[in-house]
N, C-alpha and C. Protein backbone atom coordinates (compact mmCIF):
# COMPACT_ATOMS: atom_id res chain seq x y z
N UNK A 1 -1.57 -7.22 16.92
CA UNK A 1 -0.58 -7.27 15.85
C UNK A 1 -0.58 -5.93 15.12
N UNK A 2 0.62 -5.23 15.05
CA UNK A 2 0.81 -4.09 14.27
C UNK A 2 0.47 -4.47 12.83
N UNK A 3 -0.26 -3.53 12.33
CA UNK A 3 0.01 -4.21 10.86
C UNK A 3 0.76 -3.80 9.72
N UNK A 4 0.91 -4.92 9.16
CA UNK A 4 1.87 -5.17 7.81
C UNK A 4 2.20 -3.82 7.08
N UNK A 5 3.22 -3.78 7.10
CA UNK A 5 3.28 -1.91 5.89
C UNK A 5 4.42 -2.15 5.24
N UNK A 6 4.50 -2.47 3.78
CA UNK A 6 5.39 -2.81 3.07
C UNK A 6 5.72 -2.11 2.31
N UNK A 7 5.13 -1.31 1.78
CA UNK A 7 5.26 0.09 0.99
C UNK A 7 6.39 1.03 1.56
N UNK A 8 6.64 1.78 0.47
CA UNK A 8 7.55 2.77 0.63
C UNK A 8 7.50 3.50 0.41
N UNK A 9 8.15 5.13 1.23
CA UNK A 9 7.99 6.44 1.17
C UNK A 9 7.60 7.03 0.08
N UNK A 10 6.94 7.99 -0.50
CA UNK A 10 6.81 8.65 -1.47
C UNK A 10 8.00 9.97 -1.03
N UNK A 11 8.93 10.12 -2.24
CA UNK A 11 9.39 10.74 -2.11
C UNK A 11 10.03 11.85 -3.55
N UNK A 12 11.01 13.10 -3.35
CA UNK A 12 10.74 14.23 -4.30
C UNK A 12 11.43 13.15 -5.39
N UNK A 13 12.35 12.65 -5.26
CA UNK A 13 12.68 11.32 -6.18
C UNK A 13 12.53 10.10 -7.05
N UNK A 14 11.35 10.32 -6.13
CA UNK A 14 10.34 9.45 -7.07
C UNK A 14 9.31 9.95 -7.70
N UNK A 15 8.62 11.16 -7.16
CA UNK A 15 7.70 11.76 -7.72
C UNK A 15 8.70 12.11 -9.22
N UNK A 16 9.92 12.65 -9.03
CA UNK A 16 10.63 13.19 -10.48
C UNK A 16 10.31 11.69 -11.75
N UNK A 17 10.83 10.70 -10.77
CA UNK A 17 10.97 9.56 -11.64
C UNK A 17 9.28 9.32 -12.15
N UNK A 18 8.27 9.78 -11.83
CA UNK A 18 7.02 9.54 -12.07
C UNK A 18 6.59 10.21 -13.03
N UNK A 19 7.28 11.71 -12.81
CA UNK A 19 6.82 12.58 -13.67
C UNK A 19 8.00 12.30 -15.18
N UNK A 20 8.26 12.14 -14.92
CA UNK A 20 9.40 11.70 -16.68
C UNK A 20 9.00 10.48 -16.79
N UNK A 21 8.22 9.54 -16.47
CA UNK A 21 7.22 8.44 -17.23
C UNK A 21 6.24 8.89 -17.67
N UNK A 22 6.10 10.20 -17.46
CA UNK A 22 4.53 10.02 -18.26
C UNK A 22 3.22 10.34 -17.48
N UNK A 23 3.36 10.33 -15.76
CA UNK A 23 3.08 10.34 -15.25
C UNK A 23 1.63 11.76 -14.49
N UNK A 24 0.94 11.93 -15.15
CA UNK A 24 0.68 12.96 -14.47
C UNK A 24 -0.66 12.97 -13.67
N UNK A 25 -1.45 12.20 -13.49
CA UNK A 25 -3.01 12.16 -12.46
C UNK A 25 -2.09 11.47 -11.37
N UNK A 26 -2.27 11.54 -10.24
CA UNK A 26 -1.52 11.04 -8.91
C UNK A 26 -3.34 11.15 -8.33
N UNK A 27 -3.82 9.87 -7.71
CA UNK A 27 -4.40 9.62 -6.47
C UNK A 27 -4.14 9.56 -5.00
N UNK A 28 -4.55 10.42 -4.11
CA UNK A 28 -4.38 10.59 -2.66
C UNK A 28 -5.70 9.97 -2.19
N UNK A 29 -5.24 8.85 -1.18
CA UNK A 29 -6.16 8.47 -0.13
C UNK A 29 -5.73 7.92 0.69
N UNK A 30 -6.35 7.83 2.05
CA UNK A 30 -5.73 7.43 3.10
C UNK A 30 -5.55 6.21 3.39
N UNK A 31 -4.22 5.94 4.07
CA UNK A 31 -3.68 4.39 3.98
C UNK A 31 -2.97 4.58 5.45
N UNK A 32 -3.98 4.13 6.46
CA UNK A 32 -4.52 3.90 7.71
C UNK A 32 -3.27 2.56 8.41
N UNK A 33 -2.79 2.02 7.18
CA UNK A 33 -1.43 1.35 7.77
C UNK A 33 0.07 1.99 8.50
N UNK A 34 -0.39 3.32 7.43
CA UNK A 34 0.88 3.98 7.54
C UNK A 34 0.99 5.09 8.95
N UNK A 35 -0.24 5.10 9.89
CA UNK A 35 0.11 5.10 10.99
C UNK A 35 0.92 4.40 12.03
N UNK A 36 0.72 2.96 11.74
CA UNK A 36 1.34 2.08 12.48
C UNK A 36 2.66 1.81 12.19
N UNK A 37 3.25 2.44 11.06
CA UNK A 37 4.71 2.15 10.61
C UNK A 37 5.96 2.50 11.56
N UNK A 38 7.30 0.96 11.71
CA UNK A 38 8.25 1.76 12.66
C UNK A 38 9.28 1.94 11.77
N UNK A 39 9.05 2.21 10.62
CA UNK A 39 10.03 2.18 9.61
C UNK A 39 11.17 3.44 9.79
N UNK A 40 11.91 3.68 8.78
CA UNK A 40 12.76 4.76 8.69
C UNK A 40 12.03 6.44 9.16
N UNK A 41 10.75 6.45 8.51
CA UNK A 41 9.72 7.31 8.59
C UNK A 41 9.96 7.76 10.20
N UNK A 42 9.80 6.79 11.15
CA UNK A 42 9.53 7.70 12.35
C UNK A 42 10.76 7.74 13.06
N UNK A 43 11.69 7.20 12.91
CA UNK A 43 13.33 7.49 13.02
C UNK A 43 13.38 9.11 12.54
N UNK A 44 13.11 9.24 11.38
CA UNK A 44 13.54 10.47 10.93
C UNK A 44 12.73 11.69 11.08
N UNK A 45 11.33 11.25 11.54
CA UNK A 45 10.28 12.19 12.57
C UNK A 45 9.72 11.53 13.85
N UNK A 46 10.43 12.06 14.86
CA UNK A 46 10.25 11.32 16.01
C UNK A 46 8.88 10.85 16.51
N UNK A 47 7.66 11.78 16.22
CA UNK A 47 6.71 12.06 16.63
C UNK A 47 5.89 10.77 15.38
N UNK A 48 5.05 9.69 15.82
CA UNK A 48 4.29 9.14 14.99
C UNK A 48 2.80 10.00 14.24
N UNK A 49 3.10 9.95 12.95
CA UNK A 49 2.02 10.86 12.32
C UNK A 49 1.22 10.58 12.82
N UNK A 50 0.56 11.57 12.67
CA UNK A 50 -1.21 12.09 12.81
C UNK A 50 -2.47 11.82 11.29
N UNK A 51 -1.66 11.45 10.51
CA UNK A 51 -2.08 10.85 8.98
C UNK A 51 -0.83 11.08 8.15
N UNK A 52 -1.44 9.66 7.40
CA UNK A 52 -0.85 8.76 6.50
C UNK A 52 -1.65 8.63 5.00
N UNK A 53 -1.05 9.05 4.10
CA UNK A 53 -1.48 9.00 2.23
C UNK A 53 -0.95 7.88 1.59
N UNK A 54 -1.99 7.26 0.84
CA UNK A 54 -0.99 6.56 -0.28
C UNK A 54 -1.07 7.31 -1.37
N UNK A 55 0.13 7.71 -2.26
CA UNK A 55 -0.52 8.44 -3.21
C UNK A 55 -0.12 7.52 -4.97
N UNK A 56 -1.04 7.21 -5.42
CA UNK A 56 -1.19 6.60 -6.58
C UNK A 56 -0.71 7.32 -8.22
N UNK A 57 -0.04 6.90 -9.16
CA UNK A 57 0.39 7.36 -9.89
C UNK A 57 -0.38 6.82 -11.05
N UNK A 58 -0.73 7.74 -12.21
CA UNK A 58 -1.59 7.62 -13.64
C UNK A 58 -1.22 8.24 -14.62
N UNK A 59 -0.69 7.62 -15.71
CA UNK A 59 -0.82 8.15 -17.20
C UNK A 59 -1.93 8.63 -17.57
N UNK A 60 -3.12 8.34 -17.34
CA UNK A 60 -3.94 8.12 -18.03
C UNK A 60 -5.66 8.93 -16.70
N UNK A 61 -6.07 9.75 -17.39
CA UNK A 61 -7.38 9.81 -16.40
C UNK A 61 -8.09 9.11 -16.47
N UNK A 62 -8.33 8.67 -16.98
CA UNK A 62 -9.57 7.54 -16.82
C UNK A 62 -9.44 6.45 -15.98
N UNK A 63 -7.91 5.76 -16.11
CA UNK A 63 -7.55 5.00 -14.98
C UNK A 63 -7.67 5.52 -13.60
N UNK A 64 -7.19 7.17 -13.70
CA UNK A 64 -7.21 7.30 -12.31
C UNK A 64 -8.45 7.95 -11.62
N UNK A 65 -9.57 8.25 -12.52
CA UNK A 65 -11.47 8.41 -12.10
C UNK A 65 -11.55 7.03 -11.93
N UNK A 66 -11.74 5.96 -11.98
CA UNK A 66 -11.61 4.49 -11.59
C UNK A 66 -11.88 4.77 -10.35
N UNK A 67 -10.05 4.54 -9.94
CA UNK A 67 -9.11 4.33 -8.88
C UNK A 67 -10.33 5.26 -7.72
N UNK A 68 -10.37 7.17 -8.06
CA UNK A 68 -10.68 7.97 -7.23
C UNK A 68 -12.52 6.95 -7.00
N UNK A 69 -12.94 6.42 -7.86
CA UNK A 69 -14.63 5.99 -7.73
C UNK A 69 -14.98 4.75 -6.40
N UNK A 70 -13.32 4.29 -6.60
CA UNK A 70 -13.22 3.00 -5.44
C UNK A 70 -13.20 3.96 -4.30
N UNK A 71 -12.68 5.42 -3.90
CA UNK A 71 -12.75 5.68 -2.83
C UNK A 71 -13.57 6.61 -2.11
N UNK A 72 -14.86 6.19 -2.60
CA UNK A 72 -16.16 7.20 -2.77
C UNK A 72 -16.28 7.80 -1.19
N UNK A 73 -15.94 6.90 0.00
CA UNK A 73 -16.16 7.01 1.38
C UNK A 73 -14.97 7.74 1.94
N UNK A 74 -13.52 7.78 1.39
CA UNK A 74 -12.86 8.23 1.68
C UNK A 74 -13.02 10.09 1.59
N UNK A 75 -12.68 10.65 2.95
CA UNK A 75 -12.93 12.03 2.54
C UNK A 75 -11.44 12.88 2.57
N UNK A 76 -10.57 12.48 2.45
CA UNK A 76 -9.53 12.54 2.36
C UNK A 76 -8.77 12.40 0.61
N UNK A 77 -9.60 11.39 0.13
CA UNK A 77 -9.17 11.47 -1.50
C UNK A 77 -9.14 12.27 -2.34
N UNK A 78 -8.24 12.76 -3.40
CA UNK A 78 -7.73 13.88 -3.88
C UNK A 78 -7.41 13.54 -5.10
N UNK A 79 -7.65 14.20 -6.51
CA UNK A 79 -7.52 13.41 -7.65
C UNK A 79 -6.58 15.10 -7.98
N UNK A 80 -5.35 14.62 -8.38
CA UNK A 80 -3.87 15.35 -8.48
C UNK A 80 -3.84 15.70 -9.82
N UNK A 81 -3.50 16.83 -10.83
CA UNK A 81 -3.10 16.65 -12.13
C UNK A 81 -1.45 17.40 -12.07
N UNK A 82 -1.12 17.14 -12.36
CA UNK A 82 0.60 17.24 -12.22
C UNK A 82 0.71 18.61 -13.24
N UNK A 83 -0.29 18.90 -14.50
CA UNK A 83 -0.01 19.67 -15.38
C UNK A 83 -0.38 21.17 -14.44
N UNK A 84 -1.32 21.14 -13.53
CA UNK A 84 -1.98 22.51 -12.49
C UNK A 84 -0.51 22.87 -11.80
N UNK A 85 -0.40 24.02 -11.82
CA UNK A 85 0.97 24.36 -10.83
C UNK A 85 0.57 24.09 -9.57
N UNK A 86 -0.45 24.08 -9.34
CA UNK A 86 -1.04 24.30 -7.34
C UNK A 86 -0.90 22.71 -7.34
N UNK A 87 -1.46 21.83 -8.15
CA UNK A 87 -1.45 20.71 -8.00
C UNK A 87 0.23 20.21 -7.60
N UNK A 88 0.54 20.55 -8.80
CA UNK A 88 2.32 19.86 -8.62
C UNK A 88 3.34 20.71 -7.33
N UNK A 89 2.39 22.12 -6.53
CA UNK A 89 3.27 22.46 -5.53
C UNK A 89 2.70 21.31 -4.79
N UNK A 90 1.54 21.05 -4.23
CA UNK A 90 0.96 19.97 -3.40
C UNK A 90 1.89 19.10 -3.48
N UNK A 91 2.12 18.18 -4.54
CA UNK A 91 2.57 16.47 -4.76
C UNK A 91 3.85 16.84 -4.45
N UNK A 92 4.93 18.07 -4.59
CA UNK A 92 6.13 18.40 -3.80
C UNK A 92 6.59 18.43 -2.82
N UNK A 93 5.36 18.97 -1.82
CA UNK A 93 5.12 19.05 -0.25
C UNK A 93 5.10 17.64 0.31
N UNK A 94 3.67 16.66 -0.69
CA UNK A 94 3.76 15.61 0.26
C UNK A 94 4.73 14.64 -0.26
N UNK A 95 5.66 14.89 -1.41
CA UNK A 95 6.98 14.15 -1.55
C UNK A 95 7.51 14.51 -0.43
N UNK A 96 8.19 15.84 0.63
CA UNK A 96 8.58 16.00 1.31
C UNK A 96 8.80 15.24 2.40
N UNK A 97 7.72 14.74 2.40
CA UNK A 97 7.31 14.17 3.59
C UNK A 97 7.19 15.32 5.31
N UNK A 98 5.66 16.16 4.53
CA UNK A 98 6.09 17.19 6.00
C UNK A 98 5.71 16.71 7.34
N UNK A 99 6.46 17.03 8.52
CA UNK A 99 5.45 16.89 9.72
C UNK A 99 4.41 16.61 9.94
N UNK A 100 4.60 15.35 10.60
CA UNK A 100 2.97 14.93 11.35
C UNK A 100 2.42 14.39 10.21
N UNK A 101 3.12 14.00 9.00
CA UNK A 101 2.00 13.28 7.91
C UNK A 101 3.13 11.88 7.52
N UNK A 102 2.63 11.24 7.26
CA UNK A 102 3.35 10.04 6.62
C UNK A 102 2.71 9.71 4.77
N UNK A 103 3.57 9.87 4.04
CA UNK A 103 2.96 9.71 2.41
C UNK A 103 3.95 8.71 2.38
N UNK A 104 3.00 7.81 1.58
CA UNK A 104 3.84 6.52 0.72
C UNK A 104 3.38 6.44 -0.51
N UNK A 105 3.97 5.23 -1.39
CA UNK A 105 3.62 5.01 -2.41
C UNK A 105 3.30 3.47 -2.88
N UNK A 106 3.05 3.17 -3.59
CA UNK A 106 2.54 2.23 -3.81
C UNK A 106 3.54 1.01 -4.39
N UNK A 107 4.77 1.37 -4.09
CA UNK A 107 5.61 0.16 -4.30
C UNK A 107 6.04 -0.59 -2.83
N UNK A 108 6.28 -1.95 -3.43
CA UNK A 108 6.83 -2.75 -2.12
C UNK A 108 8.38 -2.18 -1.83
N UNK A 109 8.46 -2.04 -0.14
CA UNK A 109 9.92 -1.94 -0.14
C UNK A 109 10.98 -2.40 -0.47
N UNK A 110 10.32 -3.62 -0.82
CA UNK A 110 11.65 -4.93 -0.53
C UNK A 110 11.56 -5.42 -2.36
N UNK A 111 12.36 -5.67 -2.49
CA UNK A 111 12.33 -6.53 -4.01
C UNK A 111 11.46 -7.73 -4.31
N UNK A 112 11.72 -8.70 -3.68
CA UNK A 112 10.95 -9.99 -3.28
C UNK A 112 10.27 -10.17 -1.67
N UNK A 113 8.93 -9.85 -1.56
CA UNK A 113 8.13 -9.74 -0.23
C UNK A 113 7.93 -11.00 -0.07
N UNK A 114 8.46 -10.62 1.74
CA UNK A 114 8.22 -11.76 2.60
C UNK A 114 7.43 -11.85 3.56
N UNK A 115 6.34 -12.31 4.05
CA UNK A 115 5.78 -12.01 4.95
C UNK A 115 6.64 -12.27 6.35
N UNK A 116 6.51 -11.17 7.56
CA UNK A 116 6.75 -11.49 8.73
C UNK A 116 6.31 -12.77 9.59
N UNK A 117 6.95 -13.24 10.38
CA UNK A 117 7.10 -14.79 11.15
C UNK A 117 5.96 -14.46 12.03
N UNK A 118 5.05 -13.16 12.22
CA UNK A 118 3.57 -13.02 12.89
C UNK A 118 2.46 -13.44 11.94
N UNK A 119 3.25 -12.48 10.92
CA UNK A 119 1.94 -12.82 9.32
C UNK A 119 2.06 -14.19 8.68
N UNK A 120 3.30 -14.73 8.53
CA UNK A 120 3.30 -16.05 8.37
C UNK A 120 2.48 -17.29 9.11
N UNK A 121 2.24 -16.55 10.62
CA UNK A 121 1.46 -17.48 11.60
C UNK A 121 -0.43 -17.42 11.36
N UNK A 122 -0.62 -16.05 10.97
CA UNK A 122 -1.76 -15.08 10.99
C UNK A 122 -2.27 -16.26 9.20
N UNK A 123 -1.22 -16.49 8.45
CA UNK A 123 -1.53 -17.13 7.07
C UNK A 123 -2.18 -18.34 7.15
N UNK A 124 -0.75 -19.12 8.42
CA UNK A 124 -1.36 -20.34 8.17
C UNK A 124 -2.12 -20.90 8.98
N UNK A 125 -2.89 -19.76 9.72
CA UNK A 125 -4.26 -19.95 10.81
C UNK A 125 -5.55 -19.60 9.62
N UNK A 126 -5.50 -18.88 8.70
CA UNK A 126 -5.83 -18.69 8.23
C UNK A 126 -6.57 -19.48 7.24
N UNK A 127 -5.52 -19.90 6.86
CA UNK A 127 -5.41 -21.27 5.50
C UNK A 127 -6.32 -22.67 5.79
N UNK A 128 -5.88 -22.53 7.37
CA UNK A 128 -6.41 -24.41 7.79
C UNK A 128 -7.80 -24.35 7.99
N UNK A 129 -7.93 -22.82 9.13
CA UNK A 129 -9.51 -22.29 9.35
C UNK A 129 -10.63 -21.91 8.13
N UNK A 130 -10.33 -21.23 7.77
CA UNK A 130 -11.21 -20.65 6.70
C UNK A 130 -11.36 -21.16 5.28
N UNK A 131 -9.76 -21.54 4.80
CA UNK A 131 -9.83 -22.52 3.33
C UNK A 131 -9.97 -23.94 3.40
N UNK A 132 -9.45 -24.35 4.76
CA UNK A 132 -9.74 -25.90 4.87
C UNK A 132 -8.40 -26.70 4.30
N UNK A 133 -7.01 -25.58 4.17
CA UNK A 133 -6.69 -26.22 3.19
C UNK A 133 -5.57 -26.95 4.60
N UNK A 134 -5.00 -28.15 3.88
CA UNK A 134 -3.97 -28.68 4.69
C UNK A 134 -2.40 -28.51 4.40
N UNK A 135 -1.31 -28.07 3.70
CA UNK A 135 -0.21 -27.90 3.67
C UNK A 135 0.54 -28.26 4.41
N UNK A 136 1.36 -29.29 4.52
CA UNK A 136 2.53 -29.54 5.44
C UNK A 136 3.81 -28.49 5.29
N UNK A 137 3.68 -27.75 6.90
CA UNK A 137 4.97 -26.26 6.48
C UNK A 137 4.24 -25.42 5.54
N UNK A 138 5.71 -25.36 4.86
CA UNK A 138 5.03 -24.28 3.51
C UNK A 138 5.30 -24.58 2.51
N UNK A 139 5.31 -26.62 2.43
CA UNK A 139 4.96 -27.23 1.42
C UNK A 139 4.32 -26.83 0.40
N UNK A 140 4.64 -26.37 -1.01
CA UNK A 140 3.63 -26.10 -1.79
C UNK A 140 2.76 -25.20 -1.87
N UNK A 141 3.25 -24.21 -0.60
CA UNK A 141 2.60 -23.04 -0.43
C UNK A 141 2.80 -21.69 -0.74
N UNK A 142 2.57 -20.81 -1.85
CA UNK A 142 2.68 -19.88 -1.99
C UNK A 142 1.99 -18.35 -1.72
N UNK A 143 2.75 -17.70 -1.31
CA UNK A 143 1.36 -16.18 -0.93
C UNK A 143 2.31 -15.17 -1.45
N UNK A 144 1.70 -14.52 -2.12
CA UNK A 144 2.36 -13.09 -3.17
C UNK A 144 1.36 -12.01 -2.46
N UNK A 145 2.03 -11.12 -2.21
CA UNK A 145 1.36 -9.48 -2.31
C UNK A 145 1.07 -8.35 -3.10
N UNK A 146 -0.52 -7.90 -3.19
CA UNK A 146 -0.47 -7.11 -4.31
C UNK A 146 -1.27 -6.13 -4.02
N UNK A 147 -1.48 -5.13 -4.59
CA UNK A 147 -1.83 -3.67 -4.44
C UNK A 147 -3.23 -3.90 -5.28
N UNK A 148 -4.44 -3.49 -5.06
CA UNK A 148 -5.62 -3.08 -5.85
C UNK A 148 -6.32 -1.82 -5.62
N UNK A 149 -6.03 -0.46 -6.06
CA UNK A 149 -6.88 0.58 -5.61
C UNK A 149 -6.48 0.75 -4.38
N UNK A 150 -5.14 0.52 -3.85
CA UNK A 150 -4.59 0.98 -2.52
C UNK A 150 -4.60 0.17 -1.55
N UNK A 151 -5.68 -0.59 -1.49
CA UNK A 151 -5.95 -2.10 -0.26
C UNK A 151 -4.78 -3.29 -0.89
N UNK A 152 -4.24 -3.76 -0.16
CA UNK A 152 -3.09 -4.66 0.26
C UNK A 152 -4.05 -5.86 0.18
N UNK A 153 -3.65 -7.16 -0.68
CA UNK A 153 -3.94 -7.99 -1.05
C UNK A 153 -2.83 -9.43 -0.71
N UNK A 154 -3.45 -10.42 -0.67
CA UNK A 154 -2.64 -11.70 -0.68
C UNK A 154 -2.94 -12.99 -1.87
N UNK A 155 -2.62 -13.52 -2.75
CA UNK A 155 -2.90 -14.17 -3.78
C UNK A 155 -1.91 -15.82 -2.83
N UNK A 156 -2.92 -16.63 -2.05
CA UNK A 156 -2.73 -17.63 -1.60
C UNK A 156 -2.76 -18.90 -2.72
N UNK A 157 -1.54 -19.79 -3.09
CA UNK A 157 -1.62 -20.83 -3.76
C UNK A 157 -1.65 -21.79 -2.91
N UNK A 158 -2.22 -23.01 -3.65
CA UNK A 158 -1.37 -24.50 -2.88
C UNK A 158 -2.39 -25.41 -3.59
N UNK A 159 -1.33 -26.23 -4.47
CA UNK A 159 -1.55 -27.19 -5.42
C UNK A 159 -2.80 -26.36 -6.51
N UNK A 160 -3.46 -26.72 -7.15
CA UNK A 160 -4.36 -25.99 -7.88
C UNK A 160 -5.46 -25.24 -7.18
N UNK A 161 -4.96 -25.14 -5.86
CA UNK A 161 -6.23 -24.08 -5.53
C UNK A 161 -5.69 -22.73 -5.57
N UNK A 162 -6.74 -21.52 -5.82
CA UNK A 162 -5.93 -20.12 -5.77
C UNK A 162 -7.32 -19.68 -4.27
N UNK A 163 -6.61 -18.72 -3.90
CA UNK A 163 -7.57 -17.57 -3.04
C UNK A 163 -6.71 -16.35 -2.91
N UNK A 164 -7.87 -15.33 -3.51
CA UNK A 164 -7.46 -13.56 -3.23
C UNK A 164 -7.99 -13.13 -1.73
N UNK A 165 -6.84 -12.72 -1.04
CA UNK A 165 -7.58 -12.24 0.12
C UNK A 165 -7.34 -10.97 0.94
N UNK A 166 -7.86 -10.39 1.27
CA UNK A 166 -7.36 -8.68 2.00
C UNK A 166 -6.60 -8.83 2.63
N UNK A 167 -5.62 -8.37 3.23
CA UNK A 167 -4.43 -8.70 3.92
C UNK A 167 -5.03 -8.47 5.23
N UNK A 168 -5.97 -7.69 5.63
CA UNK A 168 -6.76 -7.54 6.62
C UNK A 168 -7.18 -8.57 7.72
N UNK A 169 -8.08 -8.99 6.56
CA UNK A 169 -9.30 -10.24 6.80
C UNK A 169 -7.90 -11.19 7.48
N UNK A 170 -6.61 -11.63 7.00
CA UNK A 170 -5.92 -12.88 7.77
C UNK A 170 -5.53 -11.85 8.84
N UNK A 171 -5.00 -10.43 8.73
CA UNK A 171 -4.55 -9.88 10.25
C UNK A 171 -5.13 -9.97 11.37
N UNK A 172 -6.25 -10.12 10.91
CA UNK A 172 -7.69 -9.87 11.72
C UNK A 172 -8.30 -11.39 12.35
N UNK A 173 -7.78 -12.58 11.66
CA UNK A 173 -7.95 -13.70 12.30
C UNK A 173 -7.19 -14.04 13.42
């Protein structure tokens, strides 16, 4: 199973829209999904990257020394200040989106996320195996997607039970 990549491009457009919020620590680390993407991305570079960034947006440093502390193993992570000129030529480039790299960002593409009719299957193998839970269909069943420090998350309901789970861990079942 290819996996899930719901996110969307980082681009000079959004970086603008980032930077007139307020915006100025940006986190870079690698988001190992965004190799596998058949999105618009490799339509418009034929060649599938060779690496893939998510790059994270911060008001605030402290939020984003956090963020950079979750990715202690990553050697690829990059803590951005938008106010450095070298910094803000960087975050221009990989708005670009240059050759052979794929940068995204940390929003969902879609307005309201749906999981795919693979991931939907991957859920509810998931659900019966590991939570025990029983759901008839998708009776009563809810799964939301969410972002934590760059790892892709699933927030599984059904009736008063909750479970947080890596989006991984069900790809991977």
């Amino acid at each position: 199973m290819i996996p899930h990549n719901p996110l969307t491009i980082f681009s000079p457009q959004l970086l603008s829209v980032h930077l007139q919020s307020g915006n100025r620590y940006f986190v870079r680390q690698t988001y190992e999904r965004g190799l596998h993407t058949t999105s618009s991305h490799q339509q418009a570079n034929a060649a599938p990257p060779k690496a893939a960034f998510l790059i994270s947006e911060y008001t605030e440093l402290s939020r984003a020394k956090i963020h950079m502390a979750e990715l202690e193993t990553d050697s690829q992570a990059y803590l951005y200040d938008a106010e450095d000129a070298e910094h803000l030529r960087r975050l221009k480039i990989a708005a670009s989106q240059p050759a052979g790299y794929a940068i995204y960002a940390p929003l969902l593409a879609m307005r309201k996320w749906k999981p795919t009719d693979a991931l939907k299957a991957k859920i509810k193998s998931y659900i019966e195996t590991r939570l025990k839970w029983k759901p008839k269909g998708s009776d009563g069943l809810d799964a939301e997607l969410f972002l934590q420090f760059g790892e892709l998350f699933i927030t599984l309901k059904f009736g008063r039970d909750h479970a947080k789970v890596r989006l991984i861990e069900i790809e991977k079942h």
